[in-house]
C-alpha atoms as a PDB file:
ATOM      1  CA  UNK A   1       0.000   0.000   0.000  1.00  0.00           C
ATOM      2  CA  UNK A   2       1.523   3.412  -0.680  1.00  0.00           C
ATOM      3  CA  UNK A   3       2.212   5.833   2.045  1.00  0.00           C
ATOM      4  CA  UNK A   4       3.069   9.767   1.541  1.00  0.00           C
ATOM      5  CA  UNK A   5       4.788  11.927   3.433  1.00  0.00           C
ATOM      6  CA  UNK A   6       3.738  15.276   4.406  1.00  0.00           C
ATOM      7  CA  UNK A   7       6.046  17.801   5.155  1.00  0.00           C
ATOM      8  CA  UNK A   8       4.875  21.604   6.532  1.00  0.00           C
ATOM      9  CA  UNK A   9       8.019  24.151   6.497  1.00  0.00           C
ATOM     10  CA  UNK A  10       8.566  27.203   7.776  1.00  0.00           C
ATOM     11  CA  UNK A  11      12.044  28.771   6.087  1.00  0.00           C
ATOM     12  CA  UNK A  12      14.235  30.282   8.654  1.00  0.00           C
ATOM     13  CA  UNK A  13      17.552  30.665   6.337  1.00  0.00           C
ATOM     14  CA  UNK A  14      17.282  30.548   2.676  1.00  0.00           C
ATOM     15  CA  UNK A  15      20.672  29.398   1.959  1.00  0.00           C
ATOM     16  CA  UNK A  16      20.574  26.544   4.033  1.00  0.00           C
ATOM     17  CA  UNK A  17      17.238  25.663   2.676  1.00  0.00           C
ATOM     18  CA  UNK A  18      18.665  25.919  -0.766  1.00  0.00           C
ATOM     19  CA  UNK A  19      21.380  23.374  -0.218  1.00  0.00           C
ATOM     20  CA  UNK A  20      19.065  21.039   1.799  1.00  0.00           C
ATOM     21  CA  UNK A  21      16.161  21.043  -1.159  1.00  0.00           C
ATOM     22  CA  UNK A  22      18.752  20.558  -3.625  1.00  0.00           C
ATOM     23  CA  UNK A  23      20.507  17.294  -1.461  1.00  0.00           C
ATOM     24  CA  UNK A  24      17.077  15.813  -0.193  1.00  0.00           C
ATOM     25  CA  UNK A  25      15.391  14.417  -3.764  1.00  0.00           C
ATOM     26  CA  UNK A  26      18.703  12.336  -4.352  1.00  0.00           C
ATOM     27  CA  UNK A  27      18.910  10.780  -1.044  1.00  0.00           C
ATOM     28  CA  UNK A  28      14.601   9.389  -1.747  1.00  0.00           C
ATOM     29  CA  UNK A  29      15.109   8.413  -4.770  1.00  0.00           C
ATOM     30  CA  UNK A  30      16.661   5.357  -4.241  1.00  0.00           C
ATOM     31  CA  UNK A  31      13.593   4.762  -2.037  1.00  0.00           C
ATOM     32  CA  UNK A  32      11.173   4.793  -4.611  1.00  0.00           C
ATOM     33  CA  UNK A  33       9.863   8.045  -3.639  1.00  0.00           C
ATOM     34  CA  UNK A  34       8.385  10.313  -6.026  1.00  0.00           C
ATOM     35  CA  UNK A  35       7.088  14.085  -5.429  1.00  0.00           C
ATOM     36  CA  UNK A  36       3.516  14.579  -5.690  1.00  0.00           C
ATOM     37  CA  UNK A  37       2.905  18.351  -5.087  1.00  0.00           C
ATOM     38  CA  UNK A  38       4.428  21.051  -3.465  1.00  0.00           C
ATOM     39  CA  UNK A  39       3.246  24.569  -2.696  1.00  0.00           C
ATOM     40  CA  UNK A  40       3.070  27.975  -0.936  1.00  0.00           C
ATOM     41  CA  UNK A  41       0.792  28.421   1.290  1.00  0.00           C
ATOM     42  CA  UNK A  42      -1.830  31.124   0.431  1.00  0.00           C
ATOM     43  CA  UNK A  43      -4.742  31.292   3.158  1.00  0.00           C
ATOM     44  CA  UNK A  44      -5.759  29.679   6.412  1.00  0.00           C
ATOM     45  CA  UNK A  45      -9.626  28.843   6.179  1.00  0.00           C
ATOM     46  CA  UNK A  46      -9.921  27.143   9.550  1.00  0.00           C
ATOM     47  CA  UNK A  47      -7.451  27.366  12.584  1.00  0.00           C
ATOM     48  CA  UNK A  48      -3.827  28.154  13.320  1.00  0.00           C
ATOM     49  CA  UNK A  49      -1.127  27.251  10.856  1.00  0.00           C
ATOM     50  CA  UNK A  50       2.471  28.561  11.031  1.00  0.00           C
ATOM     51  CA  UNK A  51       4.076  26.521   8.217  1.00  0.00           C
ATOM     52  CA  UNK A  52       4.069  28.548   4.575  1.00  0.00           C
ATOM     53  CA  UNK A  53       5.091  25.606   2.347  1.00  0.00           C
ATOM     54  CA  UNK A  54       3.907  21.871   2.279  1.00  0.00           C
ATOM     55  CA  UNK A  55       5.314  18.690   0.021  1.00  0.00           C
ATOM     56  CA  UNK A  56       3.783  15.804  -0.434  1.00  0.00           C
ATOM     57  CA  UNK A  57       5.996  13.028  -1.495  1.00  0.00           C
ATOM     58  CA  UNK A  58       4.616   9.072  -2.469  1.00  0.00           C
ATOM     59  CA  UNK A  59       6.796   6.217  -1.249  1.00  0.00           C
ATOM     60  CA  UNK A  60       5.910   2.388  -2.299  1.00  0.00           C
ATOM     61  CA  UNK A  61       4.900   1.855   1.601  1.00  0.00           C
ATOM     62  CA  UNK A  62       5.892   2.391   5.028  1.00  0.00           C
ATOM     63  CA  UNK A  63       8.753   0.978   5.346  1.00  0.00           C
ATOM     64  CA  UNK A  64      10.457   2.882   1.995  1.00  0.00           C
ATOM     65  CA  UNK A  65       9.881   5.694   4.489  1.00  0.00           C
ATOM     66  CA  UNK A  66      11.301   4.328   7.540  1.00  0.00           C
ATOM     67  CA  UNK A  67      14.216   3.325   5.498  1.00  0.00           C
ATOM     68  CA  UNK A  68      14.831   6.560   3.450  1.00  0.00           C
ATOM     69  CA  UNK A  69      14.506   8.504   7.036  1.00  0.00           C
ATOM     70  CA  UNK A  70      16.944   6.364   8.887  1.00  0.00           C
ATOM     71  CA  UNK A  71      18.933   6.473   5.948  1.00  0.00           C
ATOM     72  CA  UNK A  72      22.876   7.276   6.043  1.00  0.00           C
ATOM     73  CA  UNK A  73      22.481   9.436   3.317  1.00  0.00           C
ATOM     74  CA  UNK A  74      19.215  11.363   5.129  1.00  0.00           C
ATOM     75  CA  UNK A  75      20.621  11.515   8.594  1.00  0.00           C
ATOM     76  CA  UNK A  76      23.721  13.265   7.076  1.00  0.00           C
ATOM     77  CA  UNK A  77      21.133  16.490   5.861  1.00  0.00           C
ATOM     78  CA  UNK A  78      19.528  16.976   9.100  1.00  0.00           C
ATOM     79  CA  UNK A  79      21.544  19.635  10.587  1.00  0.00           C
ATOM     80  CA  UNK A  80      21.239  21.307   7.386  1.00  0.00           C
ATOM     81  CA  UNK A  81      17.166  21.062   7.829  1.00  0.00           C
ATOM     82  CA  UNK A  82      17.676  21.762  11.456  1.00  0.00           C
ATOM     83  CA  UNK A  83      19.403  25.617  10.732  1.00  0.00           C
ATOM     84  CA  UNK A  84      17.628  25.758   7.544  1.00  0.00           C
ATOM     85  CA  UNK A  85      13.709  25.453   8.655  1.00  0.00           C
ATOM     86  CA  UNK A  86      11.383  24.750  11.313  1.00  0.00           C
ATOM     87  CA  UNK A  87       9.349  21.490   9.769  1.00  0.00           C
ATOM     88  CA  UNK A  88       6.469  18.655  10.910  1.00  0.00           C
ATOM     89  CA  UNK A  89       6.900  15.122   8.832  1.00  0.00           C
ATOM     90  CA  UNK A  90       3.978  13.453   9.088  1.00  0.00           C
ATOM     91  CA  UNK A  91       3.391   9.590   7.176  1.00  0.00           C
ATOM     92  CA  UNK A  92      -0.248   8.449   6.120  1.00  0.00           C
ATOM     93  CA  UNK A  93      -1.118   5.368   4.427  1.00  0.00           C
ATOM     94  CA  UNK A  94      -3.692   5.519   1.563  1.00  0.00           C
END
């Protein structure tokens, strides 16, 4: 069953965003994942929502996404995500 993962961003450094959205795509991609949408946030209809850009991205199944986060090659980016944005990563299965 395919599972997507949802990412909401909030950008606090530009550069280091640049470098991390440039790194990330190769490091899924031997997961099977492939990109789905992503956007800018344009209004709030309902609640309280920080984050100002989502991404959707479709893996094969869970465990693609387990693997791809655990991932040598992933875990080596995340202090670049860390001073580059404030993000949630949420999985769903459809």
């Amino acid at each position: 069953m395919a599972a997507y993962l949802i990412a909401h961003v909030k950008i606090k450094d530009l550069d280091q965003w640049k470098i991390y959205i440039n790194s990330v795509g190769a490091t899924m991609k031997a997961f099977g994942a492939e990109t789905v949408f992503q956007g800018k946030k344009v209004a709030v209809l309902k609640g309280d929502h920080q984050y100002n850009l989502v991404g959707v991205i479709k893996f094969p199944d869970q465990a693609a996404i387990d693997n791809w986060h655990s991932s040598e090659a992933y875990q080596a980016l995340i202090p670049t995500r860390t001073k580059a944005a404030d993000l949630v990563l949420i999985t769903y299965d459809a």
